[in-house]
N, C-alpha and C. Protein backbone atom coordinates (compact mmCIF):
# COMPACT_ATOMS: atom_id res chain seq x y z
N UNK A 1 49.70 -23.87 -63.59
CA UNK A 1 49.71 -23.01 -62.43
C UNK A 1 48.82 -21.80 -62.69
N UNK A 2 47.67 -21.38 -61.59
CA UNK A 2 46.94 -20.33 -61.79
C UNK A 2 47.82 -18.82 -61.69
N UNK A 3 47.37 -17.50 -61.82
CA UNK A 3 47.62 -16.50 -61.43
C UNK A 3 48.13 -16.47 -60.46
N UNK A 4 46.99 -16.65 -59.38
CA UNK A 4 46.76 -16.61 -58.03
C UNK A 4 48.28 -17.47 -57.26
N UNK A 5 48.35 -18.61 -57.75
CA UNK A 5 49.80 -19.44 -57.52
C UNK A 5 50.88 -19.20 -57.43
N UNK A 6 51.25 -18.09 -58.74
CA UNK A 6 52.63 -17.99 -59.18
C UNK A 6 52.31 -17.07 -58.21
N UNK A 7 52.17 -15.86 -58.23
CA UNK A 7 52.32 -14.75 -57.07
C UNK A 7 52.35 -14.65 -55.68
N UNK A 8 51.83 -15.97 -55.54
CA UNK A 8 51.44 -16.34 -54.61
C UNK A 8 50.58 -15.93 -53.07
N UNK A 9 49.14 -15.51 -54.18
CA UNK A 9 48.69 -15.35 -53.28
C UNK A 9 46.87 -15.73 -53.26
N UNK A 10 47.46 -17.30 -53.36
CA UNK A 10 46.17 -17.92 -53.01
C UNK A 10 45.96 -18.76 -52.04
N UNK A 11 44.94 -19.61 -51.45
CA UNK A 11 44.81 -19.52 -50.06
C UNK A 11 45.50 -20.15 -49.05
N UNK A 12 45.14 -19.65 -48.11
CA UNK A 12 46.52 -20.16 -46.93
C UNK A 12 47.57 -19.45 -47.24
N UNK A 13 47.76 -18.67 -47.97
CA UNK A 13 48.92 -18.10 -48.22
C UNK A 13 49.08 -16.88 -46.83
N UNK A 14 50.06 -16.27 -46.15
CA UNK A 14 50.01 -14.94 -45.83
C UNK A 14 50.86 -13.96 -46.65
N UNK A 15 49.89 -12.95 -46.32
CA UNK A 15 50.91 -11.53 -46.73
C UNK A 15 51.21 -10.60 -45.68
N UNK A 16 51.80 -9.51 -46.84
CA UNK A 16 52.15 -8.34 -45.65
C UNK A 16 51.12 -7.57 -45.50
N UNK A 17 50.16 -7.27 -46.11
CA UNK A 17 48.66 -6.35 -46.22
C UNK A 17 49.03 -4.93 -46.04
N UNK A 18 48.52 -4.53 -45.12
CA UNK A 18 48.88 -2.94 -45.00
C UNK A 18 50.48 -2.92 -44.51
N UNK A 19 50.93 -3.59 -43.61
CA UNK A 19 53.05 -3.09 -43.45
C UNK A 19 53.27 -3.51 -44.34
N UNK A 20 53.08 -3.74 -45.62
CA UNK A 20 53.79 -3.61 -46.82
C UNK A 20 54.07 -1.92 -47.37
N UNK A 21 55.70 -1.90 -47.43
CA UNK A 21 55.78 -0.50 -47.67
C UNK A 21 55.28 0.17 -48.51
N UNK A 22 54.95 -0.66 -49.60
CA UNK A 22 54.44 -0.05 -50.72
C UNK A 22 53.06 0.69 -50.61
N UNK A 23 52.10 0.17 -49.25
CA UNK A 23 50.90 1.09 -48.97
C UNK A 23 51.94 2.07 -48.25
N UNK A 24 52.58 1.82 -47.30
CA UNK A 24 52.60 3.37 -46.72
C UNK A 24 53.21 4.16 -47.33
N UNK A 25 54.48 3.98 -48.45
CA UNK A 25 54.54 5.07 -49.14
C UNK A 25 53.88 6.04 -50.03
N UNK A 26 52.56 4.51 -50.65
CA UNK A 26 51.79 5.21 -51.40
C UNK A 26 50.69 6.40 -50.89
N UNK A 27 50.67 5.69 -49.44
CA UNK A 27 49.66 6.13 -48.72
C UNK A 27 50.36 8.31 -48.32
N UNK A 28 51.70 7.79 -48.08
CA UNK A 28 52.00 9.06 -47.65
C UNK A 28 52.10 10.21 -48.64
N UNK A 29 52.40 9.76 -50.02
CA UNK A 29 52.55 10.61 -51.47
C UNK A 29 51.06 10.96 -51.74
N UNK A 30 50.26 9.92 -51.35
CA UNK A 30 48.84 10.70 -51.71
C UNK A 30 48.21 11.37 -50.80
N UNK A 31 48.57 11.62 -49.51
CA UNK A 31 48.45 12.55 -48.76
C UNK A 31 48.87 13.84 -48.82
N UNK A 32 50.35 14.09 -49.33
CA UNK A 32 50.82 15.22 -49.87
C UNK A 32 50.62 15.39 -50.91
N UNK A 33 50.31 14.62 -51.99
CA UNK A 33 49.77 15.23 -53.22
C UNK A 33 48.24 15.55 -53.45
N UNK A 34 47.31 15.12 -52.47
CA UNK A 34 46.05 16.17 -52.37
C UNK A 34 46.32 17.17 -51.46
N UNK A 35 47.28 17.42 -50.49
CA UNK A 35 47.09 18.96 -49.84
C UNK A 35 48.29 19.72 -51.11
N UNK A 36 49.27 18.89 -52.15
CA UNK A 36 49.71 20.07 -52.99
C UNK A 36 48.08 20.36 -54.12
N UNK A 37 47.49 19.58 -54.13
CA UNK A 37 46.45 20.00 -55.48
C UNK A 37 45.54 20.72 -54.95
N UNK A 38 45.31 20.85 -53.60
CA UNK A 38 44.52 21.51 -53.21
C UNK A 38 45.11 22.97 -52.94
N UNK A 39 46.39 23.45 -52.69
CA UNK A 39 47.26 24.57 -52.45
C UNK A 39 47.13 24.94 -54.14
N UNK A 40 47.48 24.68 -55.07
CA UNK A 40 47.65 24.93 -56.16
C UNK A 40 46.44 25.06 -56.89
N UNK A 41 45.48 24.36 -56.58
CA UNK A 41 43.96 24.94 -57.16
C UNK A 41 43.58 26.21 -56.27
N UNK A 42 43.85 26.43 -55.00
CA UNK A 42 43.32 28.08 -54.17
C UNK A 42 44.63 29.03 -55.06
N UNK A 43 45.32 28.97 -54.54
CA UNK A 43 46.66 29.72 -54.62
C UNK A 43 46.97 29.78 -56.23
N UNK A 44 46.07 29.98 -57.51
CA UNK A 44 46.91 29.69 -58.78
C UNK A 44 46.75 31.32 -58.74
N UNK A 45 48.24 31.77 -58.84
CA UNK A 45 49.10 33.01 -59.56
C UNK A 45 49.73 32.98 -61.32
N UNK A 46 49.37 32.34 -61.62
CA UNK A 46 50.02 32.06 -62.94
C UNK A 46 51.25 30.83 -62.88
N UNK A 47 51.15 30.16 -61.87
CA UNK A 47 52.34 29.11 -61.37
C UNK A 47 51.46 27.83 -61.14
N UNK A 48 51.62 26.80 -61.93
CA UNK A 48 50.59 25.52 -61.74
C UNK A 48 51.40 24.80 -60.98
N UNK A 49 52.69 25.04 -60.65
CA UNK A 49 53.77 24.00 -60.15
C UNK A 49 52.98 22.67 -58.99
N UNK A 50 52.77 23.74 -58.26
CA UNK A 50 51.85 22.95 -57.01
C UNK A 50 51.05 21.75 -57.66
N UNK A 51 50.38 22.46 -58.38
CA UNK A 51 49.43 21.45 -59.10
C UNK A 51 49.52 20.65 -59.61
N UNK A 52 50.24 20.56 -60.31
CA UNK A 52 51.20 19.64 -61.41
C UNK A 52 51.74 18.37 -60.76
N UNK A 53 52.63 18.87 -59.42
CA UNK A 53 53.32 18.41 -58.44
C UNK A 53 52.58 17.18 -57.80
N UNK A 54 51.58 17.89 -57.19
CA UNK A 54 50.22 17.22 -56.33
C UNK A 54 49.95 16.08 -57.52
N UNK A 55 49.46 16.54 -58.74
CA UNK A 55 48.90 15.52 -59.59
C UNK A 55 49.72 14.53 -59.79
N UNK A 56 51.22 14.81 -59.56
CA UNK A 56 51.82 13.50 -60.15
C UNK A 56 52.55 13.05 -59.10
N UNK A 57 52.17 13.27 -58.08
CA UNK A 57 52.34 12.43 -56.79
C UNK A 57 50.73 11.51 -56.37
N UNK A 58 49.68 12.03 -56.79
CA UNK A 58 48.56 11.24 -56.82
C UNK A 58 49.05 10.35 -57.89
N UNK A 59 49.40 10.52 -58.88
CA UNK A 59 49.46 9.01 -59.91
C UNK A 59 50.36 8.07 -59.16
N UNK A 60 51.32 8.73 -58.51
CA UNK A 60 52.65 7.56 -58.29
C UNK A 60 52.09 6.54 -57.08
N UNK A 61 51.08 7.94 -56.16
CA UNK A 61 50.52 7.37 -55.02
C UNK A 61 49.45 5.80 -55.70
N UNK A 62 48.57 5.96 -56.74
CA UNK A 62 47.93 5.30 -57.28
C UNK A 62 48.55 3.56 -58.28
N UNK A 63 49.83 4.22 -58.47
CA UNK A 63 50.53 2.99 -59.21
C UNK A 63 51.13 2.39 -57.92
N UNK A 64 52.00 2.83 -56.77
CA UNK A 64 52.26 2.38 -55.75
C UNK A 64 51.29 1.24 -55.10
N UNK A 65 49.55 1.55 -55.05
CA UNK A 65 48.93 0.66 -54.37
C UNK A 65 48.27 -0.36 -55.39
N UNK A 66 48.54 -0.05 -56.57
CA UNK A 66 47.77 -0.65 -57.74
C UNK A 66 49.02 -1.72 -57.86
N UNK A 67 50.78 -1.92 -57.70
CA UNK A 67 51.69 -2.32 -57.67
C UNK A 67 51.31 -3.62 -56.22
N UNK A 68 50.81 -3.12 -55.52
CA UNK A 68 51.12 -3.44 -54.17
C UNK A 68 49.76 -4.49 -53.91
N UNK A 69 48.62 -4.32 -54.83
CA UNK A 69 47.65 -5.36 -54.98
C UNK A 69 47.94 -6.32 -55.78
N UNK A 70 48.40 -6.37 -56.72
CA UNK A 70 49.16 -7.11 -57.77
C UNK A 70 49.81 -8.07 -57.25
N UNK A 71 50.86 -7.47 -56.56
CA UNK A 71 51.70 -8.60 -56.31
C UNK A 71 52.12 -8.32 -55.34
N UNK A 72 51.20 -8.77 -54.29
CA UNK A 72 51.46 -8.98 -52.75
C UNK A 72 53.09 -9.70 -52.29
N UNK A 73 53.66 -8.95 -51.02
CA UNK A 73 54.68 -9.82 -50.61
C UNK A 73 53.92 -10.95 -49.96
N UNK A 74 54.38 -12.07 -49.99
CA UNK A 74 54.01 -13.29 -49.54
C UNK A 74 55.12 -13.73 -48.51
N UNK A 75 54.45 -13.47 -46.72
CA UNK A 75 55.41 -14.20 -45.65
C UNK A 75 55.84 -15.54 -46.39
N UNK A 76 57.23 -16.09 -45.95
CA UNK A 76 57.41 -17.51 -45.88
C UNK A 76 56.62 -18.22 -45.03
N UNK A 77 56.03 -19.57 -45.08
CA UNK A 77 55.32 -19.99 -44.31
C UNK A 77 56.16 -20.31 -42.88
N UNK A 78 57.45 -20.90 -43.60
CA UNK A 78 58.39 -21.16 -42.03
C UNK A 78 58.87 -19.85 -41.14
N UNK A 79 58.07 -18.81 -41.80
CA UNK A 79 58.76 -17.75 -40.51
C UNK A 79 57.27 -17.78 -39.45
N UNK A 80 57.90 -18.04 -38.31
CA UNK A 80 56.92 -17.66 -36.87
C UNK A 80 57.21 -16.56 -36.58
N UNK A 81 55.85 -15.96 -36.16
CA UNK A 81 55.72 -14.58 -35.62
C UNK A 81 56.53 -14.85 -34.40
N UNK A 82 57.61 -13.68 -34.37
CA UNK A 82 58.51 -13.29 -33.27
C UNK A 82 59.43 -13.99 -32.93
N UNK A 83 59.65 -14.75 -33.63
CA UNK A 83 60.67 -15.56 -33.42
C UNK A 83 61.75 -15.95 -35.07
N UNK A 84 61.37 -14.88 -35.83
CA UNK A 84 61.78 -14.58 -36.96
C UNK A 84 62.15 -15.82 -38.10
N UNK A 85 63.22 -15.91 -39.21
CA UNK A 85 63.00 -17.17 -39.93
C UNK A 85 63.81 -18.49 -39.41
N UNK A 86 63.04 -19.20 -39.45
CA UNK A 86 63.69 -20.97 -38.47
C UNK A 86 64.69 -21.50 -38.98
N UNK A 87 65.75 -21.47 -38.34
CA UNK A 87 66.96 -21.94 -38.87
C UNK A 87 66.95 -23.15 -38.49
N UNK A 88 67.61 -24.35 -39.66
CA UNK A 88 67.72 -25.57 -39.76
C UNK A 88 68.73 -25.91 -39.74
């Protein structure tokens, strides 16, 4: 069995692509962690907190989508759109 197999995500396969939560959370932590790195690089008083903060919400934001390429959720093939999973 390839990589691509076990994870399943080789062809014909579907995924979740972007509504996979794992982009939008990542997506939303790295949104707030460049406006904290950017507050904390203007605003440094002797307090890096901001900065610090920002930076390690960019990593989590970064392992989140680096997580989320890896190992795609993979739809079941028997679920139809809108009509949810087919009961037998």
């Amino acid at each position: 069995m390839t990589s691509q197999q076990e994870h399943g995500s080789g062809p014909g396969k579907r995924t979740a692509g972007a509504f996979d939560v794992r982009f939008i959370i990542g997506g939303l932590m790295g949104v707030y962690g460049l406006v904290l790195v950017i507050v904390g690089a203007i605003n440094s008083e002797g307090r890096q907190i901001n900065l610090l903060a920002g930076a390690g919400m960019l990593a989590t934001a970064v392992v989140f989508g680096a997580w989320a390429r890896i190992r795609p959720i993979v739809i079941p093939e028997d679920f139809v759109a809108g009509e949810g999973p087919a009961h037998h």
